[in-house]
Protein backbone atom coordinates (compact mmCIF):
# COMPACT_ATOMS: atom_id res chain seq x y z
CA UNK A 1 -12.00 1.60 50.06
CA UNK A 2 -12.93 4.36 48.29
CA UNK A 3 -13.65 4.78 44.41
CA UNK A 4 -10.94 6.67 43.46
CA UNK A 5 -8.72 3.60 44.63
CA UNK A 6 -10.97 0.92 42.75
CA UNK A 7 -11.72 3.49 39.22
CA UNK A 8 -7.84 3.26 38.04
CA UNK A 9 -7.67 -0.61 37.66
CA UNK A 10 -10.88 -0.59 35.62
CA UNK A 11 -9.28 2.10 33.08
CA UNK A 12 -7.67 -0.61 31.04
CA UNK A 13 -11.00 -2.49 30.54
CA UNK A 14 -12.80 0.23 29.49
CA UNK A 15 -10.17 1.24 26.65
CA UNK A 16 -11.25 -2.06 25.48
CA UNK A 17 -14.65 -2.15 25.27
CA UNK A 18 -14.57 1.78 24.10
CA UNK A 19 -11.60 1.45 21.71
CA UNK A 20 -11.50 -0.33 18.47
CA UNK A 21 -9.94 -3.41 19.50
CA UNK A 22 -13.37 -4.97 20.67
CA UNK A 23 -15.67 -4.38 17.77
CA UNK A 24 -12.87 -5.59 15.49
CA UNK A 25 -11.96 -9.19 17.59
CA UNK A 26 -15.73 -9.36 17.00
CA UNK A 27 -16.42 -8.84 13.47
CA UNK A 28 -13.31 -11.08 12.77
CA UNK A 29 -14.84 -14.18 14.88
CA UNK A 30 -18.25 -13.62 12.79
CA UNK A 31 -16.71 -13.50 9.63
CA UNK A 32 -14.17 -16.56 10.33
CA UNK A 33 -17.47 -18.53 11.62
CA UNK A 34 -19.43 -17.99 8.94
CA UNK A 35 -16.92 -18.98 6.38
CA UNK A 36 -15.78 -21.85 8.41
CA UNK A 37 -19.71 -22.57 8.35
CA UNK A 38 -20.12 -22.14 4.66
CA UNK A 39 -17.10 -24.22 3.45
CA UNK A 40 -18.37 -26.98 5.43
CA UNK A 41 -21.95 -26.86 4.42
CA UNK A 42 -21.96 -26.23 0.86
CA UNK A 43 -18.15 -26.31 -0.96
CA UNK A 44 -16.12 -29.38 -1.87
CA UNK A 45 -13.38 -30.25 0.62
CA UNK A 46 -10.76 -28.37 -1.52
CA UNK A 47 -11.82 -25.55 -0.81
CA UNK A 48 -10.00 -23.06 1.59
CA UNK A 49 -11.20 -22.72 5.62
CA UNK A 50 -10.42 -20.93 8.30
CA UNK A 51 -9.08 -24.01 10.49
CA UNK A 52 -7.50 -25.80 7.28
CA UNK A 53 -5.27 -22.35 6.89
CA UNK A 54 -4.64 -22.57 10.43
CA UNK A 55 -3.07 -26.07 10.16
CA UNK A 56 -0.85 -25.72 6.93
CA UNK A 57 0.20 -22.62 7.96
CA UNK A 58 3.60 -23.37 10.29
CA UNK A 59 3.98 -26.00 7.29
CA UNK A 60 4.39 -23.27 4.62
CA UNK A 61 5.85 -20.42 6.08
CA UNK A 62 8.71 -22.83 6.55
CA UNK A 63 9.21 -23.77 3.80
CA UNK A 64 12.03 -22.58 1.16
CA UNK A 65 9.61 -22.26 -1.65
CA UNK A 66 7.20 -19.81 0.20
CA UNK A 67 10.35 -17.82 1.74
CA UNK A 68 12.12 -17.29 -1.71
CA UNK A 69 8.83 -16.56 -3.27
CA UNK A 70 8.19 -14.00 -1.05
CA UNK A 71 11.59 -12.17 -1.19
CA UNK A 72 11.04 -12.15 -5.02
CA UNK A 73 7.56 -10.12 -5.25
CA UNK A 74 8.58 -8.02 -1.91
CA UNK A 75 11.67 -6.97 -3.26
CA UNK A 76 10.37 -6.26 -6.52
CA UNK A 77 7.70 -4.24 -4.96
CA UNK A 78 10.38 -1.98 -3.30
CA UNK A 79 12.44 -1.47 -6.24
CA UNK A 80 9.45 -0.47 -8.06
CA UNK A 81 8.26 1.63 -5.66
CA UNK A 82 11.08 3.62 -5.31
CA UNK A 83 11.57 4.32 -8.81
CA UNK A 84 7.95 5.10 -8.86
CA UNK A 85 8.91 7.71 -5.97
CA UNK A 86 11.12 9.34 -7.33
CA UNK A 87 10.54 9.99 -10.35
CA UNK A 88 6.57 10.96 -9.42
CA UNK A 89 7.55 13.63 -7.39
CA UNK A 90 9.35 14.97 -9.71
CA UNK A 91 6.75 14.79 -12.57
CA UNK A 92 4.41 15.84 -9.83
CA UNK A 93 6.19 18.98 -8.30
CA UNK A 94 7.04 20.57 -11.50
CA UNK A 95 3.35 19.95 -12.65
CA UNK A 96 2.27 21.74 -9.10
CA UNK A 97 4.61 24.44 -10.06
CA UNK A 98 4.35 25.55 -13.16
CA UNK A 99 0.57 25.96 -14.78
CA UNK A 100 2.72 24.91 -18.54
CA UNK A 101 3.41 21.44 -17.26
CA UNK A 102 0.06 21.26 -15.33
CA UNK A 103 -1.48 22.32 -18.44
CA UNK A 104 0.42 19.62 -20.53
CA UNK A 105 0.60 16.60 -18.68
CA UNK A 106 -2.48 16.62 -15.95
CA UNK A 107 -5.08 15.39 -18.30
CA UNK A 108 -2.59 12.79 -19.50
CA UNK A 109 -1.57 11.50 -16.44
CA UNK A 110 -5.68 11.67 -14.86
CA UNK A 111 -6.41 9.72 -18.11
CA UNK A 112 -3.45 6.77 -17.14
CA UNK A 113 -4.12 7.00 -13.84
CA UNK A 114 -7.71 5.59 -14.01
CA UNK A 115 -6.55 3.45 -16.94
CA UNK A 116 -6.97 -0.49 -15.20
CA UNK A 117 -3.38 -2.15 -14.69
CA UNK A 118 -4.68 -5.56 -16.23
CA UNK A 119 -5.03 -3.61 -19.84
CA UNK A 120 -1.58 -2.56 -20.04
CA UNK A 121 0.03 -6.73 -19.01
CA UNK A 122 -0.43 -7.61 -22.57
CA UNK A 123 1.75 -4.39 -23.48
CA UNK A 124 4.08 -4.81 -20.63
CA UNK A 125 4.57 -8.69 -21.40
CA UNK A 126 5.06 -8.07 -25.26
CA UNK A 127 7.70 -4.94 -24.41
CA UNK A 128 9.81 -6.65 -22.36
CA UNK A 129 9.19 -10.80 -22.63
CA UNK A 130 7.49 -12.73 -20.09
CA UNK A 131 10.39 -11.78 -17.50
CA UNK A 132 10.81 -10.12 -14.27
CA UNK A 133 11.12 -6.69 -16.26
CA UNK A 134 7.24 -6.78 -17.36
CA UNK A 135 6.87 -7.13 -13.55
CA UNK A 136 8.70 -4.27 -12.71
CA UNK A 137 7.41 -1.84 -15.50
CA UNK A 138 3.73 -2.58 -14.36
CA UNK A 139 4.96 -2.22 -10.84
CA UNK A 140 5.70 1.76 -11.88
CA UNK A 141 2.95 1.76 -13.88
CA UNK A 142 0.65 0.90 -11.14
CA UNK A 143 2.36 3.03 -8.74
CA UNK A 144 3.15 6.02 -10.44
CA UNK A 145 0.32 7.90 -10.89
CA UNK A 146 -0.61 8.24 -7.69
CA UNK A 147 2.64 9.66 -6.69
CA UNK A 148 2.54 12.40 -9.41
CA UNK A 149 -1.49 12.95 -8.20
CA UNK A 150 -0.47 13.49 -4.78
CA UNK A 151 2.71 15.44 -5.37
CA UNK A 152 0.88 17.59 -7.93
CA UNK A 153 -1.48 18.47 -5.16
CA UNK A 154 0.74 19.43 -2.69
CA UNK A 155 3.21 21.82 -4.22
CA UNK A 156 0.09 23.45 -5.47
CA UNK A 157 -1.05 23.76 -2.17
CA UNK A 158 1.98 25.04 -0.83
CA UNK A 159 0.97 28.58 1.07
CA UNK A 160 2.14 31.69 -0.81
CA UNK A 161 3.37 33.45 2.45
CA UNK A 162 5.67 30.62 2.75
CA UNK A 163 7.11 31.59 -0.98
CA UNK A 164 7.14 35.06 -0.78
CA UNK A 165 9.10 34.47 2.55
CA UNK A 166 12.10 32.21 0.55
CA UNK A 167 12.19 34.84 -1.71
CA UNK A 168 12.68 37.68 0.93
CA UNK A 169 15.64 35.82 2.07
CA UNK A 170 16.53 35.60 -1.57
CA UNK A 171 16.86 31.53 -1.81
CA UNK A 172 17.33 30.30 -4.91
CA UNK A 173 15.01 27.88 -6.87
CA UNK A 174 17.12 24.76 -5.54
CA UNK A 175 16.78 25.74 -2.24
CA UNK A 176 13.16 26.32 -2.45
CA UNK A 177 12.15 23.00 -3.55
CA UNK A 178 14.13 21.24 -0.90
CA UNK A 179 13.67 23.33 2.04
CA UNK A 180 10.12 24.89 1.98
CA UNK A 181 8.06 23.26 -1.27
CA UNK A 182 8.75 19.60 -0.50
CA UNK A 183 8.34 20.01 3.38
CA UNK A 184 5.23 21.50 2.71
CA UNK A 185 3.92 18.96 0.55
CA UNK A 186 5.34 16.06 2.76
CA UNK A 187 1.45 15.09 3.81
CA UNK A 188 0.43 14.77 0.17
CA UNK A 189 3.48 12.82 -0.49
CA UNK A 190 2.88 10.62 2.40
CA UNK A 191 -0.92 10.14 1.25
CA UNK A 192 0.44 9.11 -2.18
CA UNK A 193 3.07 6.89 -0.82
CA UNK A 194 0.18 4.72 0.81
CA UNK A 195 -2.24 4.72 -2.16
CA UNK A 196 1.40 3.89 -4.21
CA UNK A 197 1.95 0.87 -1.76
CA UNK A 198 -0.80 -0.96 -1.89
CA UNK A 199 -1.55 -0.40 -5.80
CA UNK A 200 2.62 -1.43 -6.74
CA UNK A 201 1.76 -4.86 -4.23
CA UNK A 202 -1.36 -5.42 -6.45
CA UNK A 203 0.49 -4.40 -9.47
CA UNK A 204 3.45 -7.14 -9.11
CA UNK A 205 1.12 -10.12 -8.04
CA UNK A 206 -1.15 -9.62 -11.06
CA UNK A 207 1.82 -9.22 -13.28
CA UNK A 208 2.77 -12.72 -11.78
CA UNK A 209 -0.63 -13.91 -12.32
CA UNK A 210 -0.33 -13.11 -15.92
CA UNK A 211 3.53 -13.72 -16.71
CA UNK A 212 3.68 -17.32 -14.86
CA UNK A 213 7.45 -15.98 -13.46
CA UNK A 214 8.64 -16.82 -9.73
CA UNK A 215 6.61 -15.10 -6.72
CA UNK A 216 3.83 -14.80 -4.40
CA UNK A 217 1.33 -14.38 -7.55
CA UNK A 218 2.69 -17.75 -9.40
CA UNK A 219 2.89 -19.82 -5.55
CA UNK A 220 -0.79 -18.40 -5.04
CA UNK A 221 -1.50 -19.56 -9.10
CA UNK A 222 0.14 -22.80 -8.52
CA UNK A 223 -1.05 -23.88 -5.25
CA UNK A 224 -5.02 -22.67 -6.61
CA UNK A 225 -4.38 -24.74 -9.63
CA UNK A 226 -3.31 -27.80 -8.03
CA UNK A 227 -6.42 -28.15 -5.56
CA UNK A 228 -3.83 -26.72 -2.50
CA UNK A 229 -6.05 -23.50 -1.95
CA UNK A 230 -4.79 -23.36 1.81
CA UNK A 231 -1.62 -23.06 0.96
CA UNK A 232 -2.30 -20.46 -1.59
CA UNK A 233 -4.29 -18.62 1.30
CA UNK A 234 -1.21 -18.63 3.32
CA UNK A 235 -0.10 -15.92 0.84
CA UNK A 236 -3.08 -13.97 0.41
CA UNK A 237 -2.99 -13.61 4.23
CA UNK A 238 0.80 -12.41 3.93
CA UNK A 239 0.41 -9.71 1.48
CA UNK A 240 -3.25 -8.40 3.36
CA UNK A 241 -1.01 -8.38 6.26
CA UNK A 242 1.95 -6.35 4.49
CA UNK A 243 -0.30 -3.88 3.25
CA UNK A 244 -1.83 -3.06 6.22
CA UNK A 245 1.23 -2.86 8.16
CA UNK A 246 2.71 -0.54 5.67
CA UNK A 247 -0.58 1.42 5.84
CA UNK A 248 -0.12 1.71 9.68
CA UNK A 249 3.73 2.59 9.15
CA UNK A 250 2.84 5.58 6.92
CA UNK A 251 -0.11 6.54 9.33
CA UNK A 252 2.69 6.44 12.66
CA UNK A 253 5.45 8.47 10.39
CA UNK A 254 2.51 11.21 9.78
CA UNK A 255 1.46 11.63 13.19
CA UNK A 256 5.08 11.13 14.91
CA UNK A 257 6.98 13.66 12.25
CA UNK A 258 4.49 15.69 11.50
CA UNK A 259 2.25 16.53 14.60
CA UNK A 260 1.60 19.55 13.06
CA UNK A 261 -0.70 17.84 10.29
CA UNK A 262 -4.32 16.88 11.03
CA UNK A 263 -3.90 16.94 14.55
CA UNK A 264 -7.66 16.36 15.99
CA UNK A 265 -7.38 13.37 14.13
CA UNK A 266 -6.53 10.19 16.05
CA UNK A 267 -5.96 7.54 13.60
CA UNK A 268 -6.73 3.87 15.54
């Protein structure tokens, strides 16, 4: 048998000592043992373990309280995401634009930007009650500013040649936008999008933290509250998982629509 016959079958292997999926099975074991270890050495027996998560967890994912929980803060986050879309890249195009707006508005917007969400709850929950609104406004609030950031950025960045081409061809301001200034800036936009994601998630647990109303934040309040800290773990684990799956989703749209942009880069 010769080694080109036996080298084929070993390929596979290889990946997976060479890729990423090895080193990461591996620092996940090491940091489940050691707080598996910890909790049992040192911490009463309320508090939350690797193998205690692992046994409540069919328990609460079935249950109606989790599920409706869930759909509240997740399709919260959405609405307030979109919102925060569109009306960023707006904000955030005409500021890339035009050097009056990005005069006006940037050191506004760099000055909420870095302002900490948990300052403006008390605002947000005297403005509009301790309701499912003040969720939603510091949902935008949270999300926002990275959209205009990013936005800003790229219709700045947007190539001149490209410009002076449109207007060659004569194509009016509407047409610009849509067909060469937002195509152009779709990377930045994506970029924001992800930074947006994960800050509107964080932005609508806190304000359920804070407001006591219906979702993931109050179950993960409740259940911490009430000595039930594997159950509330259950949830943490949901929304680390939806972040980084939306995080991957953003990083497979970039590379599958827009080959073009930061190709060398292999994103695992």
């Amino acid at each position: 048998m010769t080694l080109a016959a036996v080298s084929p079958p070993l390929r596979p292997a290889r990946m997976i000592f060479a890729g990423p999926v090895l080193p990461r099975l591996v620092a996940g074991i090491v940091i489940l043992s050691f707080w598996e270890w910890a909790v049992r050495s040192f911490a009463p027996d309320f508090v939350a373990k690797p193998s205690a998560i692992a046994a409540v967890l069919p328990h609460v994912i079935s249950g109606a309280p989790f599920h409706e929980s869930t759909a509240i803060t997740l399709a919260s986050t959405a609405e307030g995401l979109v919102v925060a879309l569109l009306f960023g890249t707006a904000i955030g195009v005409l500021m890339g634009r035009s050097l009056a707006a990005d005069r006006a508005l940037r050191l506004w917007i760099n000055g909420f930007n870095a302002m900490p969400m948990i300052v403006v709850l008390p605002l947000m929950s005297l403005w509009f009650g301790y309701t499912g609104y003040a969720r939603f406004a510091t949902i935008v609030f949270a999300a926002i500013f990275a959209v205009i950031v990013n936005a800003a950025e790229g219709a700045r960045s947007v190539p001149k040649d490209y410009v002076e081409v449109g207007r060659s061809f004569r194509s009016g301001s509407f047409r610009m936008l849509f067909e060469i200034v937002l195509p152009a800036s779709m990377p930045y936009l994506l970029a924001g999008l992800r930074l947006a994601t994960g800050r509107a998630l964080i932005g609508a647990v806190v304000a359920e933290f804070f407001t006591a109303i219906p979702g993931l934040g109050y179950f993960i309040l409740y259940n911490s509250r009430t000595f039930h800290q594997n159950e509330a773990f259950v949830a943490v684990i949901l929304l680390a998982g939806f972040g980084v799956g939306c995080d991957w989703l953003i990083s497979w749209a970039t590379r599958h629509y827009l080959p073009w942009y930061r190709r060398d880069e292999k994103v695992e």
